[in-house]
N, C-alpha and C. Protein backbone atom coordinates (compact mmCIF):
# COMPACT_ATOMS: atom_id res chain seq x y z
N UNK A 1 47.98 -19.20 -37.39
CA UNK A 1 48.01 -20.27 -36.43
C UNK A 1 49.24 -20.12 -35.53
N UNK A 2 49.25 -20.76 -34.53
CA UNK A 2 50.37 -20.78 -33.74
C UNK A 2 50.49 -19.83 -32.72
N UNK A 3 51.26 -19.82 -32.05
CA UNK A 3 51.27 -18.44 -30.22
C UNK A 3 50.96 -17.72 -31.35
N UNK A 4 50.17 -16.59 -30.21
CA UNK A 4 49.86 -14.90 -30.04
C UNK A 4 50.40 -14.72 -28.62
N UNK A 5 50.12 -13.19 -28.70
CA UNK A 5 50.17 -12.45 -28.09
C UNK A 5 50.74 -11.02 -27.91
N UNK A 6 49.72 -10.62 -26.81
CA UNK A 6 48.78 -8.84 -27.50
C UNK A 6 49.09 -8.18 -25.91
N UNK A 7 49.94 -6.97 -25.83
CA UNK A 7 49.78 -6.44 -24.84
C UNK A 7 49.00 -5.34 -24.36
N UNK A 8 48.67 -5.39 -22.91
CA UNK A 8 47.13 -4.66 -22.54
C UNK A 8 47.97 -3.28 -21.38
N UNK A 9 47.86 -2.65 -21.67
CA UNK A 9 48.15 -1.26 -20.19
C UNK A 9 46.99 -0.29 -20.09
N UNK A 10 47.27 -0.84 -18.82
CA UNK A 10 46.32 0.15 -17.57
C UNK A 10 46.85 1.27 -17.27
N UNK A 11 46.10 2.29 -17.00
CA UNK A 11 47.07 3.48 -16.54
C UNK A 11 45.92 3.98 -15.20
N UNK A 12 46.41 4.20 -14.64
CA UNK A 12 45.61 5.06 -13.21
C UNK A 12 45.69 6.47 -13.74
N UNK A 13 44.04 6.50 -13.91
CA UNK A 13 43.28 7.66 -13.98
C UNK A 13 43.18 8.45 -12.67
N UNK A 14 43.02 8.16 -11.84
CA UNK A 14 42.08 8.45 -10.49
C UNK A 14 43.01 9.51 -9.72
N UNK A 15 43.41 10.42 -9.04
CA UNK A 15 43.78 11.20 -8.16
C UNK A 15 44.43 10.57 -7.20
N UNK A 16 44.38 9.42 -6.40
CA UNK A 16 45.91 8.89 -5.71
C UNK A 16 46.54 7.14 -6.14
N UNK A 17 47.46 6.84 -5.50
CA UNK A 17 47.88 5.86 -5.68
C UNK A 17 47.62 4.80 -6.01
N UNK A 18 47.42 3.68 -6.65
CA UNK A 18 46.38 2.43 -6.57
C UNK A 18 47.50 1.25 -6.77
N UNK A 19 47.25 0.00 -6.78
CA UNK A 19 48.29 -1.30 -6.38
C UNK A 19 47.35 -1.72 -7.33
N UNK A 20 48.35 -2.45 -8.53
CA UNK A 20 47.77 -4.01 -8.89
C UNK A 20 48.70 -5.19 -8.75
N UNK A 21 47.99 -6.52 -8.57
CA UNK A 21 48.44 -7.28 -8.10
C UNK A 21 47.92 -8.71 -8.55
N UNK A 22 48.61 -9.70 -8.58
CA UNK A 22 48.27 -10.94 -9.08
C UNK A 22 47.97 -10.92 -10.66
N UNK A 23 46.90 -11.29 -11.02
CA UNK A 23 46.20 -11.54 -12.16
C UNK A 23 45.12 -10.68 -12.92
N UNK A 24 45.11 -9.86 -14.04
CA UNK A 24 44.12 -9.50 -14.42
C UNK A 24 43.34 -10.50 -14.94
N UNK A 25 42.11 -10.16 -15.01
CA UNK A 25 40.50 -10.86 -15.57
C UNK A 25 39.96 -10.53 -16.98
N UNK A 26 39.75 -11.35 -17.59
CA UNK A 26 38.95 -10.83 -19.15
C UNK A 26 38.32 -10.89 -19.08
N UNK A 27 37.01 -10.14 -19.64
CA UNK A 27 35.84 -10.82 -20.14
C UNK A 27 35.66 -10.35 -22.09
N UNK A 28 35.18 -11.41 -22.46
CA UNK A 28 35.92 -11.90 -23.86
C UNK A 28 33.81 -11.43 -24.45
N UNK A 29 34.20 -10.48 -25.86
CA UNK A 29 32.86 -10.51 -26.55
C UNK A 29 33.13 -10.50 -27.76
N UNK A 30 32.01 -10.70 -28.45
CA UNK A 30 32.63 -11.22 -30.39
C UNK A 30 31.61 -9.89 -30.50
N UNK A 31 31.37 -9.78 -32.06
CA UNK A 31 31.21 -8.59 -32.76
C UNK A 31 29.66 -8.00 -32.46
N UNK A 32 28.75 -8.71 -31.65
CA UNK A 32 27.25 -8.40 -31.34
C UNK A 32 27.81 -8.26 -29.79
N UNK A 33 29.03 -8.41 -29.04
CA UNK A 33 28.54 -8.16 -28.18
C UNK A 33 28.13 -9.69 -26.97
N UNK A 34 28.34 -10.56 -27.86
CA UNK A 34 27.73 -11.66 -27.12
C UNK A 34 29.17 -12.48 -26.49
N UNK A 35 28.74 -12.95 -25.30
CA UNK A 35 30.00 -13.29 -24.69
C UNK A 35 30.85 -14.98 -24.97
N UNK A 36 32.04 -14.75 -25.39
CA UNK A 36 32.77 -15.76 -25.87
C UNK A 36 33.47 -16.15 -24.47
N UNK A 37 33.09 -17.74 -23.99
CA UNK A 37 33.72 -18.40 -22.94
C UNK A 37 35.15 -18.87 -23.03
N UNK A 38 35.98 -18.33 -22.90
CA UNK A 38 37.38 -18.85 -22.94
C UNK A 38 37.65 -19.64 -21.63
N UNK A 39 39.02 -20.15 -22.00
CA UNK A 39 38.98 -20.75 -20.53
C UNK A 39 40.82 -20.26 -20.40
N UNK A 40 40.60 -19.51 -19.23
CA UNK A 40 41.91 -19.02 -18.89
C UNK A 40 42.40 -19.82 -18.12
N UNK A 41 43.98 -19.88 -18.30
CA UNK A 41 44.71 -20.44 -17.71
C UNK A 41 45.90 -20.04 -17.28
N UNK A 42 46.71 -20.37 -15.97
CA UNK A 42 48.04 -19.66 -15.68
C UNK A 42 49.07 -19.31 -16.77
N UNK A 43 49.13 -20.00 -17.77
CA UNK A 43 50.01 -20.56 -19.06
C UNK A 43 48.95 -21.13 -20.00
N UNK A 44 50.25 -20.55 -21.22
CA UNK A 44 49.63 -21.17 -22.50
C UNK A 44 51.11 -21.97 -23.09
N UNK A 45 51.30 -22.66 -23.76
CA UNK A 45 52.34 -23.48 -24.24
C UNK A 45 53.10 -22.31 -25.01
N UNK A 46 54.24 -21.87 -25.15
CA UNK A 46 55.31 -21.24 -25.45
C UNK A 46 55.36 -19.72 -25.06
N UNK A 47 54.52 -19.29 -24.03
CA UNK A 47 54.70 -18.31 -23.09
C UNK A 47 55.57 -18.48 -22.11
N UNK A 48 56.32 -17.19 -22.16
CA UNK A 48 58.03 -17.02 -21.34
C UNK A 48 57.43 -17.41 -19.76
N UNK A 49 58.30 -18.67 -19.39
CA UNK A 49 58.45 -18.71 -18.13
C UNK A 49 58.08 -16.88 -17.34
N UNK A 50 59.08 -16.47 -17.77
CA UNK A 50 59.40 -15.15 -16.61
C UNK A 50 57.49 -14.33 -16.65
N UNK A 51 56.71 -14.70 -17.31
CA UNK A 51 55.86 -13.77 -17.69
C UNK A 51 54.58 -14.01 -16.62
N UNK A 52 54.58 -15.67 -16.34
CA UNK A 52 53.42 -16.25 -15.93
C UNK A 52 53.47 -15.65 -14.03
N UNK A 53 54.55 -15.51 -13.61
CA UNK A 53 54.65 -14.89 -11.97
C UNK A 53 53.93 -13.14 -11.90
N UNK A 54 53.01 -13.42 -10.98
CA UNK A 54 52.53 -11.93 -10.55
C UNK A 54 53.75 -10.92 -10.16
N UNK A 55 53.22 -9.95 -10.16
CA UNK A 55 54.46 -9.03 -9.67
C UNK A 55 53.70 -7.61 -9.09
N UNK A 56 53.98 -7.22 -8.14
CA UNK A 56 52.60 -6.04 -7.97
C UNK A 56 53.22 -4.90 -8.32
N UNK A 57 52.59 -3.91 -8.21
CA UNK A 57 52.57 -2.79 -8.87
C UNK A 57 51.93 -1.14 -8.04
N UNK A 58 52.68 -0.07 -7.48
CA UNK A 58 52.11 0.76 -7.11
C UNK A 58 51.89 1.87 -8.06
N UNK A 59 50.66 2.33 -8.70
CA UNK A 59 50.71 3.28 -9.76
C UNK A 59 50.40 4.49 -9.09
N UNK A 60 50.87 5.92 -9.30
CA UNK A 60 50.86 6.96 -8.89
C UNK A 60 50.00 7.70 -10.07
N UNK A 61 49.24 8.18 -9.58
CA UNK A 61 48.52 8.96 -10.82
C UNK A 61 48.87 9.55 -11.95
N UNK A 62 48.40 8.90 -13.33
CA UNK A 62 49.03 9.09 -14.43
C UNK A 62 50.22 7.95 -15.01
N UNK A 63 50.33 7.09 -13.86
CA UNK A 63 51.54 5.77 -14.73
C UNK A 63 50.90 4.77 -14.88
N UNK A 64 51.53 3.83 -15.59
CA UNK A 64 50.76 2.87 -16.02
C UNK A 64 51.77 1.55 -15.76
N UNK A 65 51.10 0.21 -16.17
CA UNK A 65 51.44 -1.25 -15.86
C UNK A 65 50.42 -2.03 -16.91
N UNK A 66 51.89 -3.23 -17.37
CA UNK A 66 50.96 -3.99 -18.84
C UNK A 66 50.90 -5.10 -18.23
N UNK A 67 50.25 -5.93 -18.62
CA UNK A 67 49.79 -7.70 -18.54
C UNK A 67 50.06 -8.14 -20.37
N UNK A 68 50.52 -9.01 -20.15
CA UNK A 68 50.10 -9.97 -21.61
C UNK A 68 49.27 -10.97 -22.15
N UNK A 69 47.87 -10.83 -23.21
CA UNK A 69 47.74 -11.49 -23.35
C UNK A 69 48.15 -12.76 -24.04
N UNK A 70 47.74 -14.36 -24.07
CA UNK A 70 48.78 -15.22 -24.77
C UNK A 70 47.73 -16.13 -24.93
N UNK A 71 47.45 -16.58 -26.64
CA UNK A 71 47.10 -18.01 -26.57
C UNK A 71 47.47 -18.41 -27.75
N UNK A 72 46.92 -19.48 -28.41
CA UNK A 72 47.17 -20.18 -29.58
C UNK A 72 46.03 -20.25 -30.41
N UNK A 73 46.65 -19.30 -31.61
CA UNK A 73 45.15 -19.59 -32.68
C UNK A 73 44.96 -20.60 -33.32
N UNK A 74 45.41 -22.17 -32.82
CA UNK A 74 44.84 -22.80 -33.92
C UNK A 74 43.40 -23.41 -33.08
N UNK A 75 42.94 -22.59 -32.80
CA UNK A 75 41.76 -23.21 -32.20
C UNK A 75 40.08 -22.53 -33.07
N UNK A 76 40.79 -21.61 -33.70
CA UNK A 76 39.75 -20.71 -34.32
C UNK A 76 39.53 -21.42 -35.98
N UNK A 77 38.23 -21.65 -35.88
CA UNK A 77 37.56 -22.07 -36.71
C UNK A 77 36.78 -20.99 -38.08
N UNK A 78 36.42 -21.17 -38.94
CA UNK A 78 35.91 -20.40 -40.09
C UNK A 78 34.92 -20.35 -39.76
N UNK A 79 33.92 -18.96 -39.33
CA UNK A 79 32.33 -18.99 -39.06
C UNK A 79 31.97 -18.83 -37.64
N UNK A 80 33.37 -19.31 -36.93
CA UNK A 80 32.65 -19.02 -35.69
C UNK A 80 33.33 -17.74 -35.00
N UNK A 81 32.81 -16.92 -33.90
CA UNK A 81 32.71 -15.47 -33.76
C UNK A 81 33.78 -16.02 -33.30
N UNK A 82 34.85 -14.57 -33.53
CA UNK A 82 35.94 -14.28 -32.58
C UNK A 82 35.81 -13.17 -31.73
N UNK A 83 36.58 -12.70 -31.13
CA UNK A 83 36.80 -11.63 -30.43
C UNK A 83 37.26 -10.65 -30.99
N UNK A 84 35.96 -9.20 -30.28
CA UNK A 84 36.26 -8.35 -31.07
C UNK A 84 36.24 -7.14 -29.83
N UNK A 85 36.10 -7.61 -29.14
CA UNK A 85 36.00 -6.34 -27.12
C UNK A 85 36.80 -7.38 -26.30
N UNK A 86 37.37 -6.47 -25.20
CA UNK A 86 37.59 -6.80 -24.20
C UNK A 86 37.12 -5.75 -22.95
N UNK A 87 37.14 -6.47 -22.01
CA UNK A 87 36.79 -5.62 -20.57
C UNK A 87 37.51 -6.27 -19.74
N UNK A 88 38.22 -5.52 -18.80
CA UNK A 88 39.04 -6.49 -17.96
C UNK A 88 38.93 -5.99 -16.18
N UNK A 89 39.25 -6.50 -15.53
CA UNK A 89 39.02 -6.26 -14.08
C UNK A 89 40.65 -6.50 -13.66
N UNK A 90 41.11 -5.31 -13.66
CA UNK A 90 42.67 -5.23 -13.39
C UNK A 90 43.17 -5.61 -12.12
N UNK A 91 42.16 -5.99 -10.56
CA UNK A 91 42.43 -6.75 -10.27
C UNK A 91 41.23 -6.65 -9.10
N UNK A 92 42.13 -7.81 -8.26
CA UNK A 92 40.68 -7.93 -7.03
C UNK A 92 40.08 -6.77 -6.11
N UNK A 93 39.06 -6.97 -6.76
CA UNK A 93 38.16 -5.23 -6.16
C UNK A 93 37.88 -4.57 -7.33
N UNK A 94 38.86 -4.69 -8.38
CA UNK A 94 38.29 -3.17 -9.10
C UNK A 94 37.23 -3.57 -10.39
N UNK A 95 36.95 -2.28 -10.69
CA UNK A 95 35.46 -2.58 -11.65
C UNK A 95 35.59 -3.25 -12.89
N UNK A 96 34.76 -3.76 -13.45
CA UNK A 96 34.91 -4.04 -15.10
C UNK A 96 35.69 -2.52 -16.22
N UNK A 97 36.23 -2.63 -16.95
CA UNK A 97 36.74 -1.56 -17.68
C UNK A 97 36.83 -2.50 -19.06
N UNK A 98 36.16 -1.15 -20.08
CA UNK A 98 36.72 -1.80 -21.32
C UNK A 98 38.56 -1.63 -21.87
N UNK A 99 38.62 -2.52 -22.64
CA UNK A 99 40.11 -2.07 -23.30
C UNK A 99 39.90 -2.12 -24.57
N UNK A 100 40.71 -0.74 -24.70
CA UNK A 100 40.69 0.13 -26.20
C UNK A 100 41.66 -1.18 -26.86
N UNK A 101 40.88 -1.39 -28.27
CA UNK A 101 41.04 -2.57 -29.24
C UNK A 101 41.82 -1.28 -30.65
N UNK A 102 42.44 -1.32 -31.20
CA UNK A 102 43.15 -0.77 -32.58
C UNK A 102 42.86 -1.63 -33.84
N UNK A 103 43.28 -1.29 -34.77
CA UNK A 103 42.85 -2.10 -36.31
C UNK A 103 44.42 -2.79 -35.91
N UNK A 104 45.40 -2.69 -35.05
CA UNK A 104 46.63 -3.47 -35.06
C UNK A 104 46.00 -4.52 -34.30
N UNK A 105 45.22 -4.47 -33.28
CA UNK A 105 45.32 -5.08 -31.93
C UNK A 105 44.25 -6.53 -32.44
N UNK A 106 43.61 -6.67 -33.91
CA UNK A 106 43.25 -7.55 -34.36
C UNK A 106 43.54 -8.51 -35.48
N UNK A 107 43.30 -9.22 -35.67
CA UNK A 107 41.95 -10.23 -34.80
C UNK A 107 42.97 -10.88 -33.43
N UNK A 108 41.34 -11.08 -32.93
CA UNK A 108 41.96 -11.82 -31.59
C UNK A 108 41.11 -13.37 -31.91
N UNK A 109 42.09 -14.50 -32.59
CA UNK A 109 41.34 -15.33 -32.80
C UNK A 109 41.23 -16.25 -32.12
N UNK A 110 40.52 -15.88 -30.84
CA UNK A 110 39.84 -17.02 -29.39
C UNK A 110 38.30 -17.23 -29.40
N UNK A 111 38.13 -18.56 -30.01
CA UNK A 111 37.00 -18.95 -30.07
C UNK A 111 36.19 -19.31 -28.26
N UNK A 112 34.91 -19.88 -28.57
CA UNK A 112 34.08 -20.08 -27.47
C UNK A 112 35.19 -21.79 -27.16
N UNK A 113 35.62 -21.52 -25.76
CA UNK A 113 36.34 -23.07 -25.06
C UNK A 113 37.95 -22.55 -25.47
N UNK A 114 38.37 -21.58 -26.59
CA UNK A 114 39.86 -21.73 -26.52
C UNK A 114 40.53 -21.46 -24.78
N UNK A 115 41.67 -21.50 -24.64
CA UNK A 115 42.38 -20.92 -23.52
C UNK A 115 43.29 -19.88 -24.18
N UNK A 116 43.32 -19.54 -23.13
CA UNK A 116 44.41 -18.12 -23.18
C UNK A 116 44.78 -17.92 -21.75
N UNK A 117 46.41 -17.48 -21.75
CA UNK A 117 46.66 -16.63 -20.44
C UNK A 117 46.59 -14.83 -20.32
N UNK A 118 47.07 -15.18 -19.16
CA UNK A 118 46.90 -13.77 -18.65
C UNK A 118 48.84 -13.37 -17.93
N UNK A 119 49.50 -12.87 -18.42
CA UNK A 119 50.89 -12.76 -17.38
C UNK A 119 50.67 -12.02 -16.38
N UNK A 120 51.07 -12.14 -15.18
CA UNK A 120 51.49 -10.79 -14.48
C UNK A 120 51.61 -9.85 -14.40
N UNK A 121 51.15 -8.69 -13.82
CA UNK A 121 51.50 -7.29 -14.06
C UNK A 121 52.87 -7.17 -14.23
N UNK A 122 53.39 -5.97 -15.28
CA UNK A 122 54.94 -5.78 -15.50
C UNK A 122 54.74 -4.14 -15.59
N UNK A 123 55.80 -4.04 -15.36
CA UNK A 123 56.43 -1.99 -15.32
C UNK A 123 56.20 -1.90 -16.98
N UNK A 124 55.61 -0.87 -17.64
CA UNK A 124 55.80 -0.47 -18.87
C UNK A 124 57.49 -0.12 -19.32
N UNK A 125 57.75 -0.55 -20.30
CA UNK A 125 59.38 -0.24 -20.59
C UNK A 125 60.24 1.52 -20.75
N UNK A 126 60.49 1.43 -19.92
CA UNK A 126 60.66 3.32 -20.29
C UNK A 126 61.07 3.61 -21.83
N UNK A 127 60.91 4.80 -22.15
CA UNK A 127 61.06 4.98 -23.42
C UNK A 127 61.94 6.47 -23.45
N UNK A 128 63.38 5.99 -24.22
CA UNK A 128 64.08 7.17 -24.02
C UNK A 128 64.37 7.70 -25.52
């Protein structure tokens, strides 16, 4: 029970430059596949101020940029589907894409009506 949150990176596949910007998009499915209605919101209650502001992003082929997801599991109930896919639309214009899920990256326990946010695009942290 209590905050989550699960971070998501995109990386530009594609051969030139691409911009993300504002807000990524979920679309939320439980274990058949069938789609779980969340209701997103700018904020979730004890998500960092600094996280909820867009920030854009120019990716050069081969770099990448994370978003965070954030909500509160006490909304998840015994029996009812959680989330077990995501697909996200990294931003306005671009296509649906799934996101690779890990045996770490679960459970994601957002029932049908929970909320969850979405942060801003952020620079991945360099790693030295």
């Amino acid at each position: 029970m209590g905050y989550r949150e699960m971070v998501i990176t995109a990386t530009n596949v594609g051969p030139v430059r691409c911009t993300l910007t504002g807000h990524a998009t979920l679309a939320l499915a439980d274990e058949n596949g069938g789609a779980i209605k969340g209701q997103q919101l700018p904020r979730v209650p004890m998500m960092d101020d600094k996280l909820v502001a867009a920030e854009r992003h120019r990716l050069a082929p081969g770099k990448s940029a994370q978003v965070y997801l954030a909500w509160r599991g006490e909304s998840a109930i015994a029996g009812l589907p959680q989330v077990k896919s995501l697909r996200m639309i990294a931003t306005k214009g671009s296509a649906l894409a799934p996101v690779t899920l890990t045996a770490h990256s679960l459970p994601i326990d957002i029932v049908q009506g929970s909320t969850f946010a979405i942060s801003g695009w952020r620079a991945v942290p360099e790693r030295h």
